[in-house]
N, C-alpha and C. Protein backbone atom coordinates (compact mmCIF):
# COMPACT_ATOMS: atom_id res chain seq x y z
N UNK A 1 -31.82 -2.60 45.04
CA UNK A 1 -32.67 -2.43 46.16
C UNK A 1 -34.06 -2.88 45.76
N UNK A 2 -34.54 -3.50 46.80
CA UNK A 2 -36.10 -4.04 46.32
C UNK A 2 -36.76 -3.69 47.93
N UNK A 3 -37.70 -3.08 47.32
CA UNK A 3 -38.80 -2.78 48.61
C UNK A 3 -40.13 -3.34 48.02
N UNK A 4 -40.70 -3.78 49.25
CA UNK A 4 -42.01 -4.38 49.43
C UNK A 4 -43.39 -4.13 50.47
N UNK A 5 -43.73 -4.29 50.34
CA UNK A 5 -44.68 -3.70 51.17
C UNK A 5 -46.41 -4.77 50.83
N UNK A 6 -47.15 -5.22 52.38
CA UNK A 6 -48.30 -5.99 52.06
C UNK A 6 -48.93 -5.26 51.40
N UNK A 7 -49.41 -3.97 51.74
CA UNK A 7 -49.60 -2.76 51.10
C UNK A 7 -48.71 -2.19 50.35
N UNK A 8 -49.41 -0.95 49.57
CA UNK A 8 -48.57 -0.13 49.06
C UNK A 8 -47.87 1.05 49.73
N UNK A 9 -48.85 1.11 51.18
CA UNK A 9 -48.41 1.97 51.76
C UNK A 9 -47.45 1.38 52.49
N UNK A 10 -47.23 0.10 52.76
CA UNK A 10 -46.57 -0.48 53.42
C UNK A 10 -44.58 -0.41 52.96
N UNK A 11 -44.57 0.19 51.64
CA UNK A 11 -43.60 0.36 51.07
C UNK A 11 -43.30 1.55 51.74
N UNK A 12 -44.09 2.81 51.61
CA UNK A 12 -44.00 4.08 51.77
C UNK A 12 -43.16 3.97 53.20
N UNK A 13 -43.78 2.98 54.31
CA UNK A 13 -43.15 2.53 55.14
C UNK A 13 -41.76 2.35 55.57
N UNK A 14 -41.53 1.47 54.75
CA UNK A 14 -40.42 1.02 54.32
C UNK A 14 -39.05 1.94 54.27
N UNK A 15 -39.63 2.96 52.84
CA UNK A 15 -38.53 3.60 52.77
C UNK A 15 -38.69 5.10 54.05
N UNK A 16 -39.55 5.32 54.56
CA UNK A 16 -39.69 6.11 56.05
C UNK A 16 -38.27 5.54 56.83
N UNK A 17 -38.20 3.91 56.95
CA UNK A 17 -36.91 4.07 58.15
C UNK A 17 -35.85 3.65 56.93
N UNK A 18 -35.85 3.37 56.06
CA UNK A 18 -34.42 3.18 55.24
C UNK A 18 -33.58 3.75 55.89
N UNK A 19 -33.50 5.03 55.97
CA UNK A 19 -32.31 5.81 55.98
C UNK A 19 -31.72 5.52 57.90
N UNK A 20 -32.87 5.51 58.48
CA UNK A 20 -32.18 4.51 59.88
C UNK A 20 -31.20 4.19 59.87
N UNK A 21 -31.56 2.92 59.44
CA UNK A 21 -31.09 1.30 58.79
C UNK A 21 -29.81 1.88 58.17
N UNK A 22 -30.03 2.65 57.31
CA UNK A 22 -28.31 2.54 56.14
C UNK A 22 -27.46 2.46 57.41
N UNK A 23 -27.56 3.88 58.23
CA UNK A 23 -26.52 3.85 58.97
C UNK A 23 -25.83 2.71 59.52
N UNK A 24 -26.56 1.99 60.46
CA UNK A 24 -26.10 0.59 61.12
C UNK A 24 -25.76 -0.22 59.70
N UNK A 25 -25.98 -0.40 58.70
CA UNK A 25 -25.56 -1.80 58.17
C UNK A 25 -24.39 -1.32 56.79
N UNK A 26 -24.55 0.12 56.34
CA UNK A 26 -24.04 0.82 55.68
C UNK A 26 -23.89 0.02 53.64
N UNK A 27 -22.74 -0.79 53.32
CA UNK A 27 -22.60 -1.25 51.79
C UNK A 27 -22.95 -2.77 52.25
N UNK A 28 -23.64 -3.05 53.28
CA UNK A 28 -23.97 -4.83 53.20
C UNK A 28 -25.19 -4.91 52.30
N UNK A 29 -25.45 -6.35 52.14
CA UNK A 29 -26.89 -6.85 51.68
C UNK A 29 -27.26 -7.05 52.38
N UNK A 30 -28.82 -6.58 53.07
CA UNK A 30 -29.23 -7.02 54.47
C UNK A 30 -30.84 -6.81 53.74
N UNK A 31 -31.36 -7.42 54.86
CA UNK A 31 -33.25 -7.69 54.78
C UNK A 31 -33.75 -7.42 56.15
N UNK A 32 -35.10 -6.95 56.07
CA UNK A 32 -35.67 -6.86 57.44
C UNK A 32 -36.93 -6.53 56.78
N UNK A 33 -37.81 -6.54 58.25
CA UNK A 33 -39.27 -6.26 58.15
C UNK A 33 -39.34 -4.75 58.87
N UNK A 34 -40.11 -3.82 58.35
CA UNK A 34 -40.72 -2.51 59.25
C UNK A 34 -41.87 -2.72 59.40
N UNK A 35 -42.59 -2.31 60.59
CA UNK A 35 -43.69 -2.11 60.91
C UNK A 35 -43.95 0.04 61.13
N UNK A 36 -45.14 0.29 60.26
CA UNK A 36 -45.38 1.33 60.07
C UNK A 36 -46.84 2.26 60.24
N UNK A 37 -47.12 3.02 60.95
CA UNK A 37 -47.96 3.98 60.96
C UNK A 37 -48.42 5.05 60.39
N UNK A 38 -49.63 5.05 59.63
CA UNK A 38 -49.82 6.28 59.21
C UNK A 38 -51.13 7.21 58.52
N UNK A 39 -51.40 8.22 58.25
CA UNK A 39 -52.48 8.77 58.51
C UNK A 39 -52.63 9.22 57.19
N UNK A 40 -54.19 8.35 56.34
CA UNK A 40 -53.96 8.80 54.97
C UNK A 40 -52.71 8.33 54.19
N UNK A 41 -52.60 9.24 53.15
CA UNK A 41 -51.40 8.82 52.63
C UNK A 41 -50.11 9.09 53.13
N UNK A 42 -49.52 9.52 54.91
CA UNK A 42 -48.37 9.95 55.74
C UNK A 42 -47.98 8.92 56.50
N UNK A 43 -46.76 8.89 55.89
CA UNK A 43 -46.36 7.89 57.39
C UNK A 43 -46.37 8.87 58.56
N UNK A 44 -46.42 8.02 59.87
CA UNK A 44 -46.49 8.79 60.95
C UNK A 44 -45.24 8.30 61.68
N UNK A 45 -45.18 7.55 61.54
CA UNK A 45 -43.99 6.53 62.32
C UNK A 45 -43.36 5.28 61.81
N UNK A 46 -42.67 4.49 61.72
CA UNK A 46 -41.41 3.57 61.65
C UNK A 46 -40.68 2.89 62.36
N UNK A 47 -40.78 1.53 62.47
CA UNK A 47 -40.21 1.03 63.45
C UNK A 47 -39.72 -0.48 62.98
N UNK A 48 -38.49 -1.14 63.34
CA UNK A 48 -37.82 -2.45 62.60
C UNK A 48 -38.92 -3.28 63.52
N UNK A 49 -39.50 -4.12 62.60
CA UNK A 49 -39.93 -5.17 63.15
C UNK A 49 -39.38 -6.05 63.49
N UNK A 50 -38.59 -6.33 62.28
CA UNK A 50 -37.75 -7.96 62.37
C UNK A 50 -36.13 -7.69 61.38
N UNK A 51 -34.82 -7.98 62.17
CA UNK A 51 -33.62 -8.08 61.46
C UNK A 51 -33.17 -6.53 61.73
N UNK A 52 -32.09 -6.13 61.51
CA UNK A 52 -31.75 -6.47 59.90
C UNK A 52 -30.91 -7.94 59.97
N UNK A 53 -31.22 -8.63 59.03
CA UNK A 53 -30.48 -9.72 58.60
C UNK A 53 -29.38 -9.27 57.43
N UNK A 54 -27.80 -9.17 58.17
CA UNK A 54 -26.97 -8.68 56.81
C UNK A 54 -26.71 -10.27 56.64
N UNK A 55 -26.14 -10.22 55.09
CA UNK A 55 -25.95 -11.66 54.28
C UNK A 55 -24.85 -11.17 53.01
């Protein structure tokens, strides 16, 4: 697993909707973008920007 983020919080992001995501794509390799909200160091919210792309 590799997470990324423009930020660092942008990771924190990230793994906020992971667990979404597992459900729908479950043992694939897949990629996507989140777009994320949040206050200080909290995410507030989570949302797929782009994909998931399974591969």
């Amino acid at each position: 697993m590799h997470i990324a983020g423009v930020h660092s919080i942008g990771s924190l992001g990230a793994v906020h909707y992971l667990a979404d995501i597992y459900r729908e794509v479950k043992k694939s390799s897949f990629s996507l973008a989140v777009r994320a909200c949040y206050e200080g160091q909290t995410i507030t919210e989570s949302e797929l920007a782009a994909g998931p792309y399974v591969w």
